[in-house]
PDB file of N, CA and C in Angstrom:
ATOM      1  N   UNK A   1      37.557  -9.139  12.034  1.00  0.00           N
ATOM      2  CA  UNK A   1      36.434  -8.763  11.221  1.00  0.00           C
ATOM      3  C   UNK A   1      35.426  -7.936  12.024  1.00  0.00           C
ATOM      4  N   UNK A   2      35.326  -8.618  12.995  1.00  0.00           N
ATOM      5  CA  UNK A   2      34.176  -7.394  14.234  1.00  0.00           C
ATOM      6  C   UNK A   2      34.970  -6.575  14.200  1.00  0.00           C
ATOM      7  N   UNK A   3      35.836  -5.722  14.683  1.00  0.00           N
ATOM      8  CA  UNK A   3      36.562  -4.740  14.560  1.00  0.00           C
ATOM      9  C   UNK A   3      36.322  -3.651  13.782  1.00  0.00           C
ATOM     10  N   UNK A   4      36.775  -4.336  12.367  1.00  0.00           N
ATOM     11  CA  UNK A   4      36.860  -3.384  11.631  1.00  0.00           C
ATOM     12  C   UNK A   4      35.195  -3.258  11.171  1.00  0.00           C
ATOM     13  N   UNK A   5      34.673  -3.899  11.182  1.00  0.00           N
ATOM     14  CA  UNK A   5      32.913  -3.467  11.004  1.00  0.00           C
ATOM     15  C   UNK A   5      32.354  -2.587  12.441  1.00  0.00           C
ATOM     16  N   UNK A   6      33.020  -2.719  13.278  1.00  0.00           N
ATOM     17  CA  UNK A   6      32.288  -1.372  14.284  1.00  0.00           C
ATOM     18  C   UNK A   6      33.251  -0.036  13.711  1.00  0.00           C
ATOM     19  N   UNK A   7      34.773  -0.314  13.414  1.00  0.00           N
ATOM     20  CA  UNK A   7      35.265   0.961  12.977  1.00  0.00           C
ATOM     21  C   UNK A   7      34.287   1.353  11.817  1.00  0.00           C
ATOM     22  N   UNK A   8      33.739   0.724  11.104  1.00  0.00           N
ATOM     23  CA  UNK A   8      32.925   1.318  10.138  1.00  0.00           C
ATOM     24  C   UNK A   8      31.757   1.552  10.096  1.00  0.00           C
ATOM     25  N   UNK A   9      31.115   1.324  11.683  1.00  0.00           N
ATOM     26  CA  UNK A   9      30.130   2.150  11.867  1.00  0.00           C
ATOM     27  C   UNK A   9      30.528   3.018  12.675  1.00  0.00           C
ATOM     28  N   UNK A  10      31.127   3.508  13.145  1.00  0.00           N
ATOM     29  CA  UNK A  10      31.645   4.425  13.931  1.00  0.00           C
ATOM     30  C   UNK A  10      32.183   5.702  12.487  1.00  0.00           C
ATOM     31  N   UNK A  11      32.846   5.136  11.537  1.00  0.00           N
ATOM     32  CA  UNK A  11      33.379   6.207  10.597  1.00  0.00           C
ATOM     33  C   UNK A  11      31.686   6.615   9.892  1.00  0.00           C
ATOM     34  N   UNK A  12      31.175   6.102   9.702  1.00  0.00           N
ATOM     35  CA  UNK A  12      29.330   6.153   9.237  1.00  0.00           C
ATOM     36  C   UNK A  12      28.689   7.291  10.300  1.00  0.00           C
ATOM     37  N   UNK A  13      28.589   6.639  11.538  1.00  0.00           N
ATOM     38  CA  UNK A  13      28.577   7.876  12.500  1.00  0.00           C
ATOM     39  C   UNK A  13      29.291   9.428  12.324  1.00  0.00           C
ATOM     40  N   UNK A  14      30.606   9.761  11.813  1.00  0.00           N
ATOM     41  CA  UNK A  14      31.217  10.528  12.051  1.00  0.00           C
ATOM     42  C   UNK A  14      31.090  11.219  10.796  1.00  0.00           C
ATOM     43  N   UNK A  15      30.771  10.641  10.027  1.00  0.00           N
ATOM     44  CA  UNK A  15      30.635  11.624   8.598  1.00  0.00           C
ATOM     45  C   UNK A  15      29.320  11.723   8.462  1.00  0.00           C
ATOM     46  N   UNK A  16      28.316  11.141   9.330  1.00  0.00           N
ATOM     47  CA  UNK A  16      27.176  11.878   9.310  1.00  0.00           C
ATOM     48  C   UNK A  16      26.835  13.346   9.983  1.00  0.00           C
ATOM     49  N   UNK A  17      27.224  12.954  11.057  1.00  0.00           N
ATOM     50  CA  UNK A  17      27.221  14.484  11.981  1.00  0.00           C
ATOM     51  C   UNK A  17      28.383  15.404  11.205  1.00  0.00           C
ATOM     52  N   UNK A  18      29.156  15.131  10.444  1.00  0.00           N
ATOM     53  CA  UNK A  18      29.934  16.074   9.806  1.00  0.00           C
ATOM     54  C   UNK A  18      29.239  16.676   8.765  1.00  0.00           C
ATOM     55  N   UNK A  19      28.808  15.960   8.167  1.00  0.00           N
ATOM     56  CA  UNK A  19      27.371  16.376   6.937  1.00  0.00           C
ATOM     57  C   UNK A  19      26.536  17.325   7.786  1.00  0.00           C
ATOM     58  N   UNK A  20      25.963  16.882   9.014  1.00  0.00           N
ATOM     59  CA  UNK A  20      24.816  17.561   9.897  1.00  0.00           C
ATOM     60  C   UNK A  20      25.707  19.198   9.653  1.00  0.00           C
ATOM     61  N   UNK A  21      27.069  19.220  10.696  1.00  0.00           N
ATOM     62  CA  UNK A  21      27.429  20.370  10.749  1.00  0.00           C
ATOM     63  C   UNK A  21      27.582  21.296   9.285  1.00  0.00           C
ATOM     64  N   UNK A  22      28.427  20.566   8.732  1.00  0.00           N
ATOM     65  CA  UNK A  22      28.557  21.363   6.989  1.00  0.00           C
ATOM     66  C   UNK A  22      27.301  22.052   6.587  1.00  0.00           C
ATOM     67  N   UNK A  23      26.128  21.219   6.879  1.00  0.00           N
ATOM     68  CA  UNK A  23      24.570  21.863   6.578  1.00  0.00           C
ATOM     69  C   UNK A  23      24.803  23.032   6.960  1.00  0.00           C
ATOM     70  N   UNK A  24      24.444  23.070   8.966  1.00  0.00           N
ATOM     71  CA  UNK A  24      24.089  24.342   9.579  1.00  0.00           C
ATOM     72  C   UNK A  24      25.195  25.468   9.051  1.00  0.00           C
ATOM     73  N   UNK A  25      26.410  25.035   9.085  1.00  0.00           N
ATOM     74  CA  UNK A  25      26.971  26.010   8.833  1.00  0.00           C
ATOM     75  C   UNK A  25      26.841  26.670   7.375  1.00  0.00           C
ATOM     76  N   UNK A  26      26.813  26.092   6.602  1.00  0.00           N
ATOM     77  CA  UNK A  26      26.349  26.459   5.441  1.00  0.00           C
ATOM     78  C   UNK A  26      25.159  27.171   4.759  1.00  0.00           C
ATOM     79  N   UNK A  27      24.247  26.993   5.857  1.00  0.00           N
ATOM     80  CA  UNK A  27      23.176  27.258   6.108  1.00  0.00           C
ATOM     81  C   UNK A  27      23.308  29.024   6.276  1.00  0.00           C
ATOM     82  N   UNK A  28      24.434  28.956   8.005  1.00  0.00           N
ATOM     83  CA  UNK A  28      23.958  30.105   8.204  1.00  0.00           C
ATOM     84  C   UNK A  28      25.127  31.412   7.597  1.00  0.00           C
ATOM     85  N   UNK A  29      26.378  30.635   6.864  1.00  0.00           N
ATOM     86  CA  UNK A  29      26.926  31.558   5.970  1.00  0.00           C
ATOM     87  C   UNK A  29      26.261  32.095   4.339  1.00  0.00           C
ATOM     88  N   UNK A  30      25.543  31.160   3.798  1.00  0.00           N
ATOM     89  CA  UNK A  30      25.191  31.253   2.789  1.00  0.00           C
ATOM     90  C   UNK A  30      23.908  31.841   2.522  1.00  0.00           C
ATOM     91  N   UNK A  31      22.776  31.385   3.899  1.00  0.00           N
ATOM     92  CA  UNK A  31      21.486  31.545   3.424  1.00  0.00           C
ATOM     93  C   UNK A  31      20.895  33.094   4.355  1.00  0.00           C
ATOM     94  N   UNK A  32      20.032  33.537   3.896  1.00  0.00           N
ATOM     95  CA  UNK A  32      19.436  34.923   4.640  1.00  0.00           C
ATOM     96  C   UNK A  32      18.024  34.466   5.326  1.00  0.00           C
ATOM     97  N   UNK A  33      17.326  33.143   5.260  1.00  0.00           N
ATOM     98  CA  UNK A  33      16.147  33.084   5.408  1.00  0.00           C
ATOM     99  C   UNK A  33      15.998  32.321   6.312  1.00  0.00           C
ATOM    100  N   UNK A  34      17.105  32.056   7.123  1.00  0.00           N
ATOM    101  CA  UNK A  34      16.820  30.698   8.105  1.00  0.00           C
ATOM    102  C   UNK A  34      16.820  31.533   9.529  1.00  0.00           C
ATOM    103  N   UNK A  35      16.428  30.889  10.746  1.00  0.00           N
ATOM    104  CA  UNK A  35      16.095  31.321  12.043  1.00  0.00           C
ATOM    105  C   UNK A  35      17.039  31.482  13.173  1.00  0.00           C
ATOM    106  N   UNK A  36      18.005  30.805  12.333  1.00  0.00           N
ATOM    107  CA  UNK A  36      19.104  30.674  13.147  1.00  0.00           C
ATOM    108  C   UNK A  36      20.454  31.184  12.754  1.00  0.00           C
ATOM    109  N   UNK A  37      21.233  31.592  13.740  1.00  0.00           N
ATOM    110  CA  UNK A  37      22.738  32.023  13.722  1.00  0.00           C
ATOM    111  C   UNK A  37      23.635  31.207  14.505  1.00  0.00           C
ATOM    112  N   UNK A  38      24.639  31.975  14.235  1.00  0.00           N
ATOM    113  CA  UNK A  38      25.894  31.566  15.170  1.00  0.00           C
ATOM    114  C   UNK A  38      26.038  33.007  15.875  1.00  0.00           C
ATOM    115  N   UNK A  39      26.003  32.814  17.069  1.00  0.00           N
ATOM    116  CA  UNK A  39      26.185  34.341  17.559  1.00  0.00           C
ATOM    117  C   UNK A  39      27.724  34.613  17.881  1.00  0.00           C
ATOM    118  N   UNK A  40      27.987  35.826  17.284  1.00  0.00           N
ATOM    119  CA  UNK A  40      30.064  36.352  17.274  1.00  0.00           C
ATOM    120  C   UNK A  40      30.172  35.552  18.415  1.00  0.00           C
ATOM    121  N   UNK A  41      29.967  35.701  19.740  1.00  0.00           N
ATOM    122  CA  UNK A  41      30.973  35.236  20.978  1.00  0.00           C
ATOM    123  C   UNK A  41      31.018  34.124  21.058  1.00  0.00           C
ATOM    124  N   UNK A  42      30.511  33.240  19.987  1.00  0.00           N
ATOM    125  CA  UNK A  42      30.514  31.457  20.231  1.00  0.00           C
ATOM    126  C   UNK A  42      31.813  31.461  19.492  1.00  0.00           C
ATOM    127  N   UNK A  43      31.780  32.263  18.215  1.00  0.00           N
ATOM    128  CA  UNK A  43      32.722  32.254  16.899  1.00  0.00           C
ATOM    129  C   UNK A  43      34.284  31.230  17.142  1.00  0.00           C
ATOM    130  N   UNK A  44      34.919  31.722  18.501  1.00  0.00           N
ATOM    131  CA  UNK A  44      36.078  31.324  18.664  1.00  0.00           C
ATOM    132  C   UNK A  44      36.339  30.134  19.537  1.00  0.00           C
ATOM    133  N   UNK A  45      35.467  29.905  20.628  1.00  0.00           N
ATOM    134  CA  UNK A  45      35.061  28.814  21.345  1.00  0.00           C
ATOM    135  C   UNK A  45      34.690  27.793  20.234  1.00  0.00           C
ATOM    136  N   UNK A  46      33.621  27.881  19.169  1.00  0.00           N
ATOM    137  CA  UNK A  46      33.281  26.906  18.447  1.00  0.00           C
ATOM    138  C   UNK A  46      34.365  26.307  17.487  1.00  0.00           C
ATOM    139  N   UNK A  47      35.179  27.566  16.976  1.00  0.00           N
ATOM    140  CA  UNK A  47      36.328  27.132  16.513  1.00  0.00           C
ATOM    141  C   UNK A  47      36.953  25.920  16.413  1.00  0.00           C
ATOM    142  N   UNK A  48      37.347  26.756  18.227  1.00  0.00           N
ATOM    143  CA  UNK A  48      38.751  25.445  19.020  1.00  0.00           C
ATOM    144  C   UNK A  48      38.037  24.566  18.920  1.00  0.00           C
ATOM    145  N   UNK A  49      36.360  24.343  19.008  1.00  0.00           N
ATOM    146  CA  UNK A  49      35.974  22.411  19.876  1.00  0.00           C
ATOM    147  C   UNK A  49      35.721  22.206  18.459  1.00  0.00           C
ATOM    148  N   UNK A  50      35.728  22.181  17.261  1.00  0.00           N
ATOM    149  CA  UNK A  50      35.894  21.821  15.607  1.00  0.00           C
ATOM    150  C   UNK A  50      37.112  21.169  15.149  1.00  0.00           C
ATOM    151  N   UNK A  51      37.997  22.471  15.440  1.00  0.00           N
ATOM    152  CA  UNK A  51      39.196  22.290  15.289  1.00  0.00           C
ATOM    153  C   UNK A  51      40.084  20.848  15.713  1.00  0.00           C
ATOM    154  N   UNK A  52      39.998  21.209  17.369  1.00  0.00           N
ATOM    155  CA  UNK A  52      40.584  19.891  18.235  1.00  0.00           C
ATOM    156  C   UNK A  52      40.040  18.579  17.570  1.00  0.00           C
ATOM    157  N   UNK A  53      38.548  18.643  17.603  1.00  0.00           N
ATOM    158  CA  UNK A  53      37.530  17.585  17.340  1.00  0.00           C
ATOM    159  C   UNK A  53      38.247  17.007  15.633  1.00  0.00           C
ATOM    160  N   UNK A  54      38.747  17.545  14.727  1.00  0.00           N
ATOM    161  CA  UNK A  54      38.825  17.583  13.245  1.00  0.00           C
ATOM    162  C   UNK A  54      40.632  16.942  13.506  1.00  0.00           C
ATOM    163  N   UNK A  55      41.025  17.244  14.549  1.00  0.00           N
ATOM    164  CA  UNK A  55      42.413  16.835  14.783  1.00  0.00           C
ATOM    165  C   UNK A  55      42.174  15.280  15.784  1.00  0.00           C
ATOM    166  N   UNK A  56      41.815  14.984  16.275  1.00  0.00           N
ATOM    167  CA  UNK A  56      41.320  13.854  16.710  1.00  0.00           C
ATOM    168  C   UNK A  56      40.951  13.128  16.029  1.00  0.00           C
ATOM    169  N   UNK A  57      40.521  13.082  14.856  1.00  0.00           N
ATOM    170  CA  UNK A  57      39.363  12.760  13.586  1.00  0.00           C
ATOM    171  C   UNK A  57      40.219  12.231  12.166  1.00  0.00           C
ATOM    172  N   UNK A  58      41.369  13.127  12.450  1.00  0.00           N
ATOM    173  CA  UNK A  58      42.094  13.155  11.431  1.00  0.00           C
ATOM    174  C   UNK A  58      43.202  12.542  12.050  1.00  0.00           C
ATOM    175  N   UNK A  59      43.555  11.963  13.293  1.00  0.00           N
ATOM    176  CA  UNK A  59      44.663  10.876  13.599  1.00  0.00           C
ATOM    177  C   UNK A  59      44.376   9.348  12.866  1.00  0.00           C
ATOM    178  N   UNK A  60      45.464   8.443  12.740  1.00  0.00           N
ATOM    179  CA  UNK A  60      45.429   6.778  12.763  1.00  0.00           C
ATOM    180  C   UNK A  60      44.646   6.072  13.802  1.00  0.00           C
ATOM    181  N   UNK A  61      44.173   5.321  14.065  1.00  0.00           N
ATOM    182  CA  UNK A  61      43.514   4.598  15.203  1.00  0.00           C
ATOM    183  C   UNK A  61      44.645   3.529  15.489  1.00  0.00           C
ATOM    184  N   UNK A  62      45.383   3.241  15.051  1.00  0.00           N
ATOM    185  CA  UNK A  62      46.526   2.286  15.321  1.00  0.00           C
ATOM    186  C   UNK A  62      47.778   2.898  15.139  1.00  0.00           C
ATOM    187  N   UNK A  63      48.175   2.674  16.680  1.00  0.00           N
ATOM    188  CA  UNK A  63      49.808   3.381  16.858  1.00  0.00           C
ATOM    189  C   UNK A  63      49.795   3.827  17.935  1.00  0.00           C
ATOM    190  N   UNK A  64      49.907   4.809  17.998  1.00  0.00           N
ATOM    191  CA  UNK A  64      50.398   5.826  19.597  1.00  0.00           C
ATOM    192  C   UNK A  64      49.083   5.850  20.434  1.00  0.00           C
ATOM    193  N   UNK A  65      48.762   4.947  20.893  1.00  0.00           N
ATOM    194  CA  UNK A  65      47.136   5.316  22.164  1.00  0.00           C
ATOM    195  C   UNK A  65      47.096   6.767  22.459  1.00  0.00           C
ATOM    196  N   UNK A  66      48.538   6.377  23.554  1.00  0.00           N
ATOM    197  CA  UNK A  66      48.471   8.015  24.217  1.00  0.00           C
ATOM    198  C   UNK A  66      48.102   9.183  23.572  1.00  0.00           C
ATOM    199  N   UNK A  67      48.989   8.922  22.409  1.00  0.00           N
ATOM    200  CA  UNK A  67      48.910  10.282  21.667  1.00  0.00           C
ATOM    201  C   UNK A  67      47.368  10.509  21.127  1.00  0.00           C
ATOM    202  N   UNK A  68      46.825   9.304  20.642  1.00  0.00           N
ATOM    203  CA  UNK A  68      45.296   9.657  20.347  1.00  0.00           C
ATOM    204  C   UNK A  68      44.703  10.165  21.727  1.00  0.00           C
ATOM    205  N   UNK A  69      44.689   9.510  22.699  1.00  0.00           N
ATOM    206  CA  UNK A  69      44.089   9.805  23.736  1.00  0.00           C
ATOM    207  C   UNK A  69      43.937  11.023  24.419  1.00  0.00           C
ATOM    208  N   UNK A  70      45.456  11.939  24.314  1.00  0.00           N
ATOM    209  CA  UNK A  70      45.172  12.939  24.621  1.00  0.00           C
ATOM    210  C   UNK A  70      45.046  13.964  23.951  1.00  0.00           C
ATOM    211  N   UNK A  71      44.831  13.943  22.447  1.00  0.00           N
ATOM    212  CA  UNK A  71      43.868  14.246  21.135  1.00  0.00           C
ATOM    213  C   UNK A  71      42.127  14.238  21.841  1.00  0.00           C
ATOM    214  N   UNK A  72      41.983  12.999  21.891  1.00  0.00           N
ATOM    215  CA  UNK A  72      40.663  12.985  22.356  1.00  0.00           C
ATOM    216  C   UNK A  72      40.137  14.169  23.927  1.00  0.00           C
ATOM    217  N   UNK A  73      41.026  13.747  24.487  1.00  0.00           N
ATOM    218  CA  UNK A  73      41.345  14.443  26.000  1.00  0.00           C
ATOM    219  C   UNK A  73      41.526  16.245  25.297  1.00  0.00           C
ATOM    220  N   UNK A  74      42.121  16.763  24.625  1.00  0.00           N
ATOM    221  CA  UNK A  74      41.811  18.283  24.271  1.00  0.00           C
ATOM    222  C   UNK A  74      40.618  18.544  23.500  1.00  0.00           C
ATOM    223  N   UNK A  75      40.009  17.587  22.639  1.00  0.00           N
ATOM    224  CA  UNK A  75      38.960  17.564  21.807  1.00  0.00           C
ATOM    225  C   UNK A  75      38.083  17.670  22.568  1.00  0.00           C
ATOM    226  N   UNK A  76      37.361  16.904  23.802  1.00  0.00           N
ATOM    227  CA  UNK A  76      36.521  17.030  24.882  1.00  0.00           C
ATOM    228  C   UNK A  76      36.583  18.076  25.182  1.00  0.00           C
ATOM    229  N   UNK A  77      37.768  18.756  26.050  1.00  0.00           N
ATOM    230  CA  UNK A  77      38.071  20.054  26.736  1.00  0.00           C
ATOM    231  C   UNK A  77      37.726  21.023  26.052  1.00  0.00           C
ATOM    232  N   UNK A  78      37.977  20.969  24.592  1.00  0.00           N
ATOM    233  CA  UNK A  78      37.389  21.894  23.918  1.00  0.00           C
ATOM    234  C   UNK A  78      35.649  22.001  23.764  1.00  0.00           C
ATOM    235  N   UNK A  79      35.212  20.584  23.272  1.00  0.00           N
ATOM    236  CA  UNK A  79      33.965  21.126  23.317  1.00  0.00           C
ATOM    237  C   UNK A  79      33.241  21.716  25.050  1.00  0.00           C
ATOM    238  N   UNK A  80      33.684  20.832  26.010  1.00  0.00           N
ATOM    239  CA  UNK A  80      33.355  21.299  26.799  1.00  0.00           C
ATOM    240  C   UNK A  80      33.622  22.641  27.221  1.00  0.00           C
ATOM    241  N   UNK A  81      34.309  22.918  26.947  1.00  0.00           N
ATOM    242  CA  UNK A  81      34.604  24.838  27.502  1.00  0.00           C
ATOM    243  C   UNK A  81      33.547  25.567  26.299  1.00  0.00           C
ATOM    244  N   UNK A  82      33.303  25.441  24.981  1.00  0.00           N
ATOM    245  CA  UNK A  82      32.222  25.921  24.280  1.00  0.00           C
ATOM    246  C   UNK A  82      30.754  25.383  25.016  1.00  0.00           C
ATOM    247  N   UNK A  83      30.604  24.451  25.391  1.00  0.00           N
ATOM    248  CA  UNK A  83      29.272  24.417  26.076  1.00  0.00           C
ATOM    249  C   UNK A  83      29.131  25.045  27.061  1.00  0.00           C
ATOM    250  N   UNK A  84      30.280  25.142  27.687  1.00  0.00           N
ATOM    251  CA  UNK A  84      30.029  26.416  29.154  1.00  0.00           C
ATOM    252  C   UNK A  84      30.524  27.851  28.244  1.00  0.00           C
ATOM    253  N   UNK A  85      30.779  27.934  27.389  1.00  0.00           N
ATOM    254  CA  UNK A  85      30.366  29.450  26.745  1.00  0.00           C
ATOM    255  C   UNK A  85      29.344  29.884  26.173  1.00  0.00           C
ATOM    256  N   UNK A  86      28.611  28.529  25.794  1.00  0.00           N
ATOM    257  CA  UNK A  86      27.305  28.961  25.271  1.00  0.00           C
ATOM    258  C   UNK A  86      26.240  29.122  26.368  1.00  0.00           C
ATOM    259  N   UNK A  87      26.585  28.545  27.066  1.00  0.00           N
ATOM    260  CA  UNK A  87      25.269  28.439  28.446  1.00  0.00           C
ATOM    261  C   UNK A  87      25.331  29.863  28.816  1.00  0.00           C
ATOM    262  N   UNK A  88      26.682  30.446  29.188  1.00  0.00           N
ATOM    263  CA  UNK A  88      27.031  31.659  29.766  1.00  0.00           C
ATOM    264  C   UNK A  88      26.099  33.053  29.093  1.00  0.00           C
ATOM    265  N   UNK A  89      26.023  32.596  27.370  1.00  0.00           N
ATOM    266  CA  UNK A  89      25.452  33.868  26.645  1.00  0.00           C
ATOM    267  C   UNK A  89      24.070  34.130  27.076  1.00  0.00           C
ATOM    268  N   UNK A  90      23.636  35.386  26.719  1.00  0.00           N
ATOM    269  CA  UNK A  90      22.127  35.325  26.962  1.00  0.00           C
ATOM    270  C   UNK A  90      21.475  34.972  25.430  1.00  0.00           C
ATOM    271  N   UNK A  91      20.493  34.836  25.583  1.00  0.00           N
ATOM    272  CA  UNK A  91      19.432  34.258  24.389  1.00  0.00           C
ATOM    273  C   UNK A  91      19.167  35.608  23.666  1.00  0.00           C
ATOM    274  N   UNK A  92      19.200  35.214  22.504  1.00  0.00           N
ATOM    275  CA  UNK A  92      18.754  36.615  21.392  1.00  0.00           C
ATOM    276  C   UNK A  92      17.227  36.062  21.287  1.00  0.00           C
ATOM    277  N   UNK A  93      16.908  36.827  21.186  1.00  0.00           N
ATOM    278  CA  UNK A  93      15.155  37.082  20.784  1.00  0.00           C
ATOM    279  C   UNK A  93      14.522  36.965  19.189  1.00  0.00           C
ATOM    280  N   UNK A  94      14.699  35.821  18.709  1.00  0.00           N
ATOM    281  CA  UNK A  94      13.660  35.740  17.414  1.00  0.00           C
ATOM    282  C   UNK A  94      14.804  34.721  16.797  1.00  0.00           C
ATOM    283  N   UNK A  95      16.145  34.211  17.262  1.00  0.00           N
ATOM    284  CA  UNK A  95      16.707  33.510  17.072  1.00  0.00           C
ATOM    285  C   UNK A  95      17.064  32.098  17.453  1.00  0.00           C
ATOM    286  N   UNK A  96      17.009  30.794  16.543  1.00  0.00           N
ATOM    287  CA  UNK A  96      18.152  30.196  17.479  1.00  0.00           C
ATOM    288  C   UNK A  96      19.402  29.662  17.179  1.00  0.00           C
ATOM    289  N   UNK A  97      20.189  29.989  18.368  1.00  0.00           N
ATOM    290  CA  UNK A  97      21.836  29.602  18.252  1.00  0.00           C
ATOM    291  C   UNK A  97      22.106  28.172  17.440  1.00  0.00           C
ATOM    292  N   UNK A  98      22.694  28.492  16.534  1.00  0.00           N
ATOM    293  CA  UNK A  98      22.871  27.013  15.460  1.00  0.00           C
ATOM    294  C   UNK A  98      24.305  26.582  15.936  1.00  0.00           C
ATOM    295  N   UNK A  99      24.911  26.930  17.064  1.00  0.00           N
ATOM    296  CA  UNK A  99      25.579  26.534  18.043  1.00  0.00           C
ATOM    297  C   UNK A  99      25.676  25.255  18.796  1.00  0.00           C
ATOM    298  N   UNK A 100      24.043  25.198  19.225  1.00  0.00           N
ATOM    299  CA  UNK A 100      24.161  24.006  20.122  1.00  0.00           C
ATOM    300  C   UNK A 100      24.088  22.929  19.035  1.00  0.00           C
ATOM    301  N   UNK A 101      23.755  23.047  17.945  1.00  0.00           N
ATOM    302  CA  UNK A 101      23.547  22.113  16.941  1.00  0.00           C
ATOM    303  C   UNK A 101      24.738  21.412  16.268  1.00  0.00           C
ATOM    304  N   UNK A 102      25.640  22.476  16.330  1.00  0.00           N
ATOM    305  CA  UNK A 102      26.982  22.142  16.130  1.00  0.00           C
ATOM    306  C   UNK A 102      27.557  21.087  17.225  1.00  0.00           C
ATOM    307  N   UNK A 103      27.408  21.890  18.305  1.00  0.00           N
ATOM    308  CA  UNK A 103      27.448  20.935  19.306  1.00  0.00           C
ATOM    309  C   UNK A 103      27.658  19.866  20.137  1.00  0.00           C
ATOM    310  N   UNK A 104      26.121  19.721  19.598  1.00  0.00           N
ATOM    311  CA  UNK A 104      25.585  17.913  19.291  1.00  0.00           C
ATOM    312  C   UNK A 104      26.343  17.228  18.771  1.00  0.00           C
ATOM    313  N   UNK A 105      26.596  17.643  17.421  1.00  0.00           N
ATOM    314  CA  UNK A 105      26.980  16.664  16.475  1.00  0.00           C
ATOM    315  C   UNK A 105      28.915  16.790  16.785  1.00  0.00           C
ATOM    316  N   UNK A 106      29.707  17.408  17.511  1.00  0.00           N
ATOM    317  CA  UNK A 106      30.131  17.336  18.468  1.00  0.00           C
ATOM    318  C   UNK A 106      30.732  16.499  19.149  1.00  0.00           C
ATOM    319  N   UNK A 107      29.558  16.431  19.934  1.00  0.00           N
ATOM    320  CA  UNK A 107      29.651  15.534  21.385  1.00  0.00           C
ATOM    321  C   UNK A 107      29.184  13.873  20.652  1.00  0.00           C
ATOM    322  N   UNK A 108      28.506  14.243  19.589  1.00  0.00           N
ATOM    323  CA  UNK A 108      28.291  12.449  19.108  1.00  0.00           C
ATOM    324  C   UNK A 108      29.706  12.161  17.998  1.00  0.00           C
ATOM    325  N   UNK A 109      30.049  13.181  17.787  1.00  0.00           N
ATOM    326  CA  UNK A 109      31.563  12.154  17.123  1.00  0.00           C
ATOM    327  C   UNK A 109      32.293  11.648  18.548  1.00  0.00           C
ATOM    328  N   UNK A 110      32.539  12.333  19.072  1.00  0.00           N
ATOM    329  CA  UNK A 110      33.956  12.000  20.256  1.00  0.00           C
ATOM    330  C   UNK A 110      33.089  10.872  20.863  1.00  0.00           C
ATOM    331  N   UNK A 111      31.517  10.972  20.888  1.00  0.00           N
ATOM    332  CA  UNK A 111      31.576   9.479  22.394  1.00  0.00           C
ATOM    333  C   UNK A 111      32.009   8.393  20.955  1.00  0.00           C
ATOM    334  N   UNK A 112      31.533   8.717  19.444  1.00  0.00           N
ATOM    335  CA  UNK A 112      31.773   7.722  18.152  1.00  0.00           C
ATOM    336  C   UNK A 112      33.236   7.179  18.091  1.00  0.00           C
ATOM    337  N   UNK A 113      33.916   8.129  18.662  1.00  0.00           N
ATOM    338  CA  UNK A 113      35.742   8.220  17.970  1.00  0.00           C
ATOM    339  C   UNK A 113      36.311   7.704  19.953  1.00  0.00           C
ATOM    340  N   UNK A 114      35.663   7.862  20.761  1.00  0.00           N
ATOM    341  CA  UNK A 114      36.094   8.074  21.992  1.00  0.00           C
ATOM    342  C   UNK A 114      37.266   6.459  22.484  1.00  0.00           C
ATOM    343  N   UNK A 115      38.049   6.744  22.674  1.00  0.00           N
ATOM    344  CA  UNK A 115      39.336   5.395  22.995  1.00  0.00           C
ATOM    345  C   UNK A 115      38.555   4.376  23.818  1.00  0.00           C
ATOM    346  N   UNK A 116      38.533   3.391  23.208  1.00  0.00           N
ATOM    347  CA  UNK A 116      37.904   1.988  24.450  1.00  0.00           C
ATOM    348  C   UNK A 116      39.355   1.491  25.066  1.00  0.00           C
ATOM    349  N   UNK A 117      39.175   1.557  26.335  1.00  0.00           N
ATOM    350  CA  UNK A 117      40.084   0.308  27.347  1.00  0.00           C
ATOM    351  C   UNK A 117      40.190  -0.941  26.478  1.00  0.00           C
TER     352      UNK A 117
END
């Protein structure tokens, strides 16, 4: 019973920051009036750490460890190589990157979804 009530705050966690992202992004495909972008050179970096992250997300939690694990293990790698692509860019002027925001929400699913010993 503990178990499955932390898996379900943990799935509470993960579809919140998924909501968070759906916003920004939605935000900055749909709307003309907001302050923020996604700047092109994040475009494909942000991709992969979504992508991986959405494939991690979208495994069983019971069955193959490994195989989740090293789901989780490319999901990290991914976001982490987008955070060292975003650091790398320079700052646009009158903008901000709705990038790191993505991010965030990110880096708080995987520590949410992240394999316990």
């Amino acid at each position: 019973m503990d178990q499955d009530y932390r898996d379900l705050q943990d799935l509470e966690r993960v579809t919140f920051h998924i909501q968070d992202m759906t916003d920004v992004l939605s935000d900055v495909i749909w709307e003309d009036d907001v302050p923020y972008a996604i700047p092109l050179q994040d475009s494909e970096p942000l991709a992969d750490a979504i992508t991986a992250t959405g494939e991690l997300v979208s495994t069983e939690t019971d069955g193959d460890v490994q195989g989740r694990k090293d789901r989780y293990d490319a999901a990290k790698a991914a976001v982490e190589a987008c955070m060292a692509a975003t650091a790398r860019r320079p700052a646009e002027e009158g903008t901000v990157p709705a990038s790191e925001s993505v991010l965030l929400s990110l880096h708080r699913i995987l520590r949410a979804v992240r394999p316990r010993d």
